[in-house]
N, C-alpha and C. Protein backbone atom coordinates (compact mmCIF):
# COMPACT_ATOMS: atom_id res chain seq x y z
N UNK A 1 -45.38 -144.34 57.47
CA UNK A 1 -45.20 -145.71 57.00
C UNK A 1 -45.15 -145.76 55.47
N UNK A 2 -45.97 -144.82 55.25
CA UNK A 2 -45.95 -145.04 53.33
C UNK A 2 -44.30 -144.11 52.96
N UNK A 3 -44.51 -143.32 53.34
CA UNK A 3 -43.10 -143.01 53.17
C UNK A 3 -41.61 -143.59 53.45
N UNK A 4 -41.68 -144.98 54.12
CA UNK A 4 -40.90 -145.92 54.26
C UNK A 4 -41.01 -147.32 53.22
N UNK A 5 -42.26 -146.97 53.24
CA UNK A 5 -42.74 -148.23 51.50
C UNK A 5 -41.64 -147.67 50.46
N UNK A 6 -42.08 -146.09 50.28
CA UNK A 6 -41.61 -145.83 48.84
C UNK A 6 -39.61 -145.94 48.85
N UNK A 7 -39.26 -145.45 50.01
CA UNK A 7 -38.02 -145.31 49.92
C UNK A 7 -37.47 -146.61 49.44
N UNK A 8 -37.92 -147.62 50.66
CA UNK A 8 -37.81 -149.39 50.55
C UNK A 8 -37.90 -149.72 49.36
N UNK A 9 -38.75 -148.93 48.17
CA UNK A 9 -38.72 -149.71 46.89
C UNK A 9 -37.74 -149.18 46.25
N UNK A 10 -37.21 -147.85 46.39
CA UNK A 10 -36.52 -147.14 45.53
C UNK A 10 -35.29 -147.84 45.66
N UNK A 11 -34.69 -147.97 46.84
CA UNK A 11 -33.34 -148.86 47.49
C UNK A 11 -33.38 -149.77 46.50
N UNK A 12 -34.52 -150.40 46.52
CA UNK A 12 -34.58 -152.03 46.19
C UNK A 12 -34.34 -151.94 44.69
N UNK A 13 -35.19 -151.08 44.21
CA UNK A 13 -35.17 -150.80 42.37
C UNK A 13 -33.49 -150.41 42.03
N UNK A 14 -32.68 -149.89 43.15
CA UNK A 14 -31.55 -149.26 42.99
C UNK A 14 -30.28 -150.67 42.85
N UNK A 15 -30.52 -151.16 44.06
CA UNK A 15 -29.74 -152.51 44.21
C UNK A 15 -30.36 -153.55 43.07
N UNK A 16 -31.61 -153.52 42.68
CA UNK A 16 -31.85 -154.20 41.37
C UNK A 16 -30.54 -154.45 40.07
N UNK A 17 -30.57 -153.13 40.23
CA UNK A 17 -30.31 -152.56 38.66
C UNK A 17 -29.00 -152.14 38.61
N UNK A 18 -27.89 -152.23 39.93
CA UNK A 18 -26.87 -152.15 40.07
C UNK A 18 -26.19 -153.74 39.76
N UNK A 19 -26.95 -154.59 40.78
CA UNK A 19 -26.79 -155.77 40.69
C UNK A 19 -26.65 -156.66 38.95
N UNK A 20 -27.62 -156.52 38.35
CA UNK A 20 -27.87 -156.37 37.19
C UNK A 20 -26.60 -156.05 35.87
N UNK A 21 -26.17 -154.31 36.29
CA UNK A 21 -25.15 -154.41 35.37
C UNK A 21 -23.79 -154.56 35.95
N UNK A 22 -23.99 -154.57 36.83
CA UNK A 22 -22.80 -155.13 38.08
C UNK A 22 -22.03 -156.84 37.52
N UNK A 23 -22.88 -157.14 37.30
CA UNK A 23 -22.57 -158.62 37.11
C UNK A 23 -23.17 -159.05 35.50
N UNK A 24 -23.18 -158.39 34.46
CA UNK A 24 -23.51 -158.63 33.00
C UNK A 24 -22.12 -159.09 32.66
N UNK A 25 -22.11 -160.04 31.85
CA UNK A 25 -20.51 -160.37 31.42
C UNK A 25 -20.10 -159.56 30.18
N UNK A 26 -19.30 -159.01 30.06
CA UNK A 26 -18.66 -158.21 29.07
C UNK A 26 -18.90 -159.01 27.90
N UNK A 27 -18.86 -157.84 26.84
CA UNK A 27 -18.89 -158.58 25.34
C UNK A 27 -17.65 -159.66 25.05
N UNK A 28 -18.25 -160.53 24.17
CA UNK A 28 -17.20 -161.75 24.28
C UNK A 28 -16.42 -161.53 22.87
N UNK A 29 -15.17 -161.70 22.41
CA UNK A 29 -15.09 -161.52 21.27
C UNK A 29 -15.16 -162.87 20.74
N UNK A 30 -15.59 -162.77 19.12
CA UNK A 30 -15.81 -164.18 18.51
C UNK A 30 -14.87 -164.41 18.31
N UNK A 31 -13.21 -165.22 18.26
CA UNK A 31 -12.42 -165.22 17.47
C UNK A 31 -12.63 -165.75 15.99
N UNK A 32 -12.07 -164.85 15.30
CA UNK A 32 -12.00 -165.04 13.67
C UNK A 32 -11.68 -166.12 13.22
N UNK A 33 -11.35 -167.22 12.44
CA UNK A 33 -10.84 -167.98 12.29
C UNK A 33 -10.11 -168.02 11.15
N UNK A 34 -9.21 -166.71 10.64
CA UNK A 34 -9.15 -166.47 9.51
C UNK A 34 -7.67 -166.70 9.55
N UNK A 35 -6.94 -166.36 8.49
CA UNK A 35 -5.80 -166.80 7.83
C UNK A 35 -4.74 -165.80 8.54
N UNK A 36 -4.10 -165.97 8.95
CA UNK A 36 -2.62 -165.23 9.47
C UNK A 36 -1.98 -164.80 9.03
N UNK A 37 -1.07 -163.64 9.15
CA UNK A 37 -0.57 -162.87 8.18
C UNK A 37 1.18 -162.06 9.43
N UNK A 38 1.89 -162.36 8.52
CA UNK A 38 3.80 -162.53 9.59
C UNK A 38 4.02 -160.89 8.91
N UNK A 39 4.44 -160.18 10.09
CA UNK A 39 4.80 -158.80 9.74
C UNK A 39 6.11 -158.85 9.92
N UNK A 40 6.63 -158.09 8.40
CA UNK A 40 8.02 -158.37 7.93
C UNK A 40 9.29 -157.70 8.26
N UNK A 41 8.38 -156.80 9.53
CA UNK A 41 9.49 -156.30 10.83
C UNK A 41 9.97 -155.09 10.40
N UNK A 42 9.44 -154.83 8.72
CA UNK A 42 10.34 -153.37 8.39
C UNK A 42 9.06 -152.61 8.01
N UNK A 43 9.33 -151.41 8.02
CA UNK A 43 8.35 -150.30 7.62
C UNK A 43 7.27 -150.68 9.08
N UNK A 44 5.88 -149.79 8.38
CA UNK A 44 5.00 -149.70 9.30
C UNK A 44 4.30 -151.45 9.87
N UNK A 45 3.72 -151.48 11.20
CA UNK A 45 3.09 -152.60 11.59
C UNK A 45 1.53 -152.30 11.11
N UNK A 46 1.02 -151.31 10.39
CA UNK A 46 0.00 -151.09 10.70
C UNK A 46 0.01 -150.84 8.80
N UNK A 47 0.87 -150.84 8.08
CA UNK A 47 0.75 -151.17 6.70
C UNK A 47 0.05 -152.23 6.10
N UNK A 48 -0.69 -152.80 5.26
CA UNK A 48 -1.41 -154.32 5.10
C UNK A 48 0.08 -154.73 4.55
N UNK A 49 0.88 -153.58 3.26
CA UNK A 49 1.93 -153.82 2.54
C UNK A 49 2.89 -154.85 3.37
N UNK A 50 3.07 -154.88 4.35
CA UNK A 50 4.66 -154.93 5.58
C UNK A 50 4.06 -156.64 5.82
N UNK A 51 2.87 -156.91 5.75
CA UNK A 51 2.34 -158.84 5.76
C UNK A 51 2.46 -159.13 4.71
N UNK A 52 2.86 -160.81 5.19
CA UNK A 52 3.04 -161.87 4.37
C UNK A 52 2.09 -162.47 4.73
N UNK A 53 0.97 -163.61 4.04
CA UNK A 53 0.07 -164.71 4.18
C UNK A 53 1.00 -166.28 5.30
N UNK A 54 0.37 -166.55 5.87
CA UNK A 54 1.46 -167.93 6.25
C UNK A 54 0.47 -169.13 6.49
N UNK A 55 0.34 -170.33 6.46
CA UNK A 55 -0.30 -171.39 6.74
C UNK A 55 -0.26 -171.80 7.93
N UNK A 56 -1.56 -171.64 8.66
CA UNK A 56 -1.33 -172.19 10.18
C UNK A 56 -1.06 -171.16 11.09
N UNK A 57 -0.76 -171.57 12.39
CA UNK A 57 -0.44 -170.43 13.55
C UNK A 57 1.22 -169.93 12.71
N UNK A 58 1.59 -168.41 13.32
CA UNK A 58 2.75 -168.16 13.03
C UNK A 58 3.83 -168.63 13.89
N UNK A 59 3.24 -169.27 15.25
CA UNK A 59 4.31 -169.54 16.31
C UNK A 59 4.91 -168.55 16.68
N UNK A 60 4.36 -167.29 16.71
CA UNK A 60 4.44 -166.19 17.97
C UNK A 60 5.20 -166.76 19.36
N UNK A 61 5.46 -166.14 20.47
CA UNK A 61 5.66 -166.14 21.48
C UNK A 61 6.56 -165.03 22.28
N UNK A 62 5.91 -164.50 22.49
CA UNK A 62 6.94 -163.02 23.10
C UNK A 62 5.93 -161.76 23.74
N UNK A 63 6.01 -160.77 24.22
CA UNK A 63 5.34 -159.49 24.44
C UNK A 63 5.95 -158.19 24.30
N UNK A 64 6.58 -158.12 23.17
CA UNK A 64 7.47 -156.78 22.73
C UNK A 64 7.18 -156.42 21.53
N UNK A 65 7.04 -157.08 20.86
CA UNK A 65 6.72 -156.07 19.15
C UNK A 65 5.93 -157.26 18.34
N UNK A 66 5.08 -156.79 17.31
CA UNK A 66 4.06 -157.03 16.83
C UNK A 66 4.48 -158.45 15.90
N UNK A 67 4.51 -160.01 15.59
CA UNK A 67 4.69 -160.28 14.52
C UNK A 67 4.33 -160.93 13.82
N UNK A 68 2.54 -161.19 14.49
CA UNK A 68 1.72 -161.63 13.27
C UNK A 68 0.80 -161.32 13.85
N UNK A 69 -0.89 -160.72 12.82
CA UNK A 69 -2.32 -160.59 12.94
C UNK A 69 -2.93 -161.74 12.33
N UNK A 70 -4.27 -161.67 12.97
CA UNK A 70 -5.20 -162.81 12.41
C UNK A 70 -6.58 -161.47 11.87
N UNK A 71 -6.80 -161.80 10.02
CA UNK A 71 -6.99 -160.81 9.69
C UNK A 71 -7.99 -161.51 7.79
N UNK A 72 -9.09 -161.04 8.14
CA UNK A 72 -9.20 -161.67 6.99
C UNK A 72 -8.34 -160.59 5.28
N UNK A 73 -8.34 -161.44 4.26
CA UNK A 73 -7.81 -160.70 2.99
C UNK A 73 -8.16 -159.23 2.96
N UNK A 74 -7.43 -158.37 2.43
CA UNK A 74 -8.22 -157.20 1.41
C UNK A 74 -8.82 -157.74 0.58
N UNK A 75 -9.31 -156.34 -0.21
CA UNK A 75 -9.67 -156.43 -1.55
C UNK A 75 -8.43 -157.41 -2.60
N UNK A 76 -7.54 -156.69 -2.17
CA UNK A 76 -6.24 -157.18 -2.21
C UNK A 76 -5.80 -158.43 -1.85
N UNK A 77 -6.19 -159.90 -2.42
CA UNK A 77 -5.93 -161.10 -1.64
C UNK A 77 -4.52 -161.15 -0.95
N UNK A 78 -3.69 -160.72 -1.42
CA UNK A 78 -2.22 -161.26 -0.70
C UNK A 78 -1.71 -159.43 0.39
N UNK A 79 -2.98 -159.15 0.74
CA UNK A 79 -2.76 -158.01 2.03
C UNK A 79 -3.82 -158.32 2.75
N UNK A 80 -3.58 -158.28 4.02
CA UNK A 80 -5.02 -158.33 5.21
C UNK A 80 -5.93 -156.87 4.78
N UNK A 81 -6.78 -157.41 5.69
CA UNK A 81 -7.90 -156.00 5.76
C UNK A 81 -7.43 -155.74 7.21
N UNK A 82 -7.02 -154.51 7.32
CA UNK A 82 -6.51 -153.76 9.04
C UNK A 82 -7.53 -152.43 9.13
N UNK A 83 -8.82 -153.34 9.73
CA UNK A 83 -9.36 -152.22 10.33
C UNK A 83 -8.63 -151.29 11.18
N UNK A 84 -9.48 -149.84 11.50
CA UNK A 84 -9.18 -148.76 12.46
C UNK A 84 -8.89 -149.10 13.93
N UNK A 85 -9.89 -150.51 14.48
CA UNK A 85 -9.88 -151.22 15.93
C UNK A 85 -8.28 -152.33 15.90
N UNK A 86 -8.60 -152.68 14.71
CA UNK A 86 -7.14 -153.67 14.82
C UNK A 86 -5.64 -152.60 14.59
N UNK A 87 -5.81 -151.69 13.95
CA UNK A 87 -4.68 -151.18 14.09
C UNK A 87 -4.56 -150.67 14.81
N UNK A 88 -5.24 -149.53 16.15
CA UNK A 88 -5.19 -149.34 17.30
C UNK A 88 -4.63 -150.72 18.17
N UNK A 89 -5.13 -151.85 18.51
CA UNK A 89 -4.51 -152.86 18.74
C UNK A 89 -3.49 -153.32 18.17
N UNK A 90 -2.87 -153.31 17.01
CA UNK A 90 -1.37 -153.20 16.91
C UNK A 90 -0.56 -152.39 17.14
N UNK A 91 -0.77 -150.95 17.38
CA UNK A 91 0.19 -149.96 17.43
C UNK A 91 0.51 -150.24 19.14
N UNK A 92 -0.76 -150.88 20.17
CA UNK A 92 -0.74 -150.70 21.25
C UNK A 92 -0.27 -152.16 21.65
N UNK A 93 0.20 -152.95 20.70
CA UNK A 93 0.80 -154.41 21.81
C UNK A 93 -0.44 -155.11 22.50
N UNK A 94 -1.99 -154.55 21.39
CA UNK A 94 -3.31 -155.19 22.63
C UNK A 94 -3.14 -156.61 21.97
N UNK A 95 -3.25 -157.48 23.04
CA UNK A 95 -3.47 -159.03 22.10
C UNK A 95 -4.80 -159.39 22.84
N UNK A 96 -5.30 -158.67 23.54
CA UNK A 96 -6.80 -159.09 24.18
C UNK A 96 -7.70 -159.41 23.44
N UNK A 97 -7.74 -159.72 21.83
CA UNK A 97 -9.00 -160.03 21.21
C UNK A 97 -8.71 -161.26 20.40
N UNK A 98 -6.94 -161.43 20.64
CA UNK A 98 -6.48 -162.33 20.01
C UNK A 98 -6.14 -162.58 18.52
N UNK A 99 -6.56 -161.52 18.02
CA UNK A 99 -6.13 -160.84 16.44
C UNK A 99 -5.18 -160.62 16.71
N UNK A 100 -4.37 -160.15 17.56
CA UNK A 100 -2.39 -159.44 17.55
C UNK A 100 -1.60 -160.56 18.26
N UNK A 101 -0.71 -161.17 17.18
CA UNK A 101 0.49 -162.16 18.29
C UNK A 101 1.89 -160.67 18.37
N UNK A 102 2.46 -161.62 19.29
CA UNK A 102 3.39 -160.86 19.62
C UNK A 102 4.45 -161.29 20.03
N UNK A 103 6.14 -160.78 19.30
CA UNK A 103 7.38 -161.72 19.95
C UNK A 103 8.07 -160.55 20.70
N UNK A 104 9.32 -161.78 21.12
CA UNK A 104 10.17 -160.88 21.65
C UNK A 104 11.12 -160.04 20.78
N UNK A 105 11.43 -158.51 21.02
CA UNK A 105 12.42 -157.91 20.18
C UNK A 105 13.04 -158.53 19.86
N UNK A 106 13.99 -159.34 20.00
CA UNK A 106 15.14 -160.25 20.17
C UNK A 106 14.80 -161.11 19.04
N UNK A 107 14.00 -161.43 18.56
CA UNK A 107 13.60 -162.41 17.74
C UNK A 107 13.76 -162.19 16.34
N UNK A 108 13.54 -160.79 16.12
CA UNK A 108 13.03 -160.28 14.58
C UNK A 108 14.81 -159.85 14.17
């Protein structure tokens, strides 16, 4: 019987703690609320050089090539700062954090 206690708890400690990270909600990203920046379609997407600053949303709409980040300044006010994570997300078309818009080829 005690040897049916311990198993019974172990199960239980097991389904605990599955349950647990089973159902934790993924990290949320904060969106930035920072200034937008229109990539000028030539040279690299992953250059700060290749952005322009723009006022407001860029009016994106597409899923083929990169043509605006949400990105705060460089050092450099009139270039974004393109972290190592955001430029991985531009080279890859990720718009899951909502830093990368994206149009259609056709557009640029």
């Amino acid at each position: 019987m005690k040897r049916i206690k311990i198993n019974f708890a172990i199960i239980a400690m097991v389904l605990g703690l599955t349950a647990v990270f089973a159902f934790k909600s993924p990290a949320k990203h904060t969106k930035f609320d920072g200034p937008f920046w229109q990539y000028s379609g030539v040279g690299s997407n992953t250059d700060p050089a290749n952005y322009t600053l723009v006022d407001g949303d860029p009016g994106c709409d597409g899923t083929d090539v990169t043509c605006a980040i949400e990105a705060p300044a460089s050092s450099n006010p009139n270039q974004p700062s393109i972290s190592p994570a955001l430029a991985t997300r531009i080279t890859n078309n990720d718009i899951s954090m909502g830093d990368v818009e994206l149009q259609f080829s056709s557009e640029k």
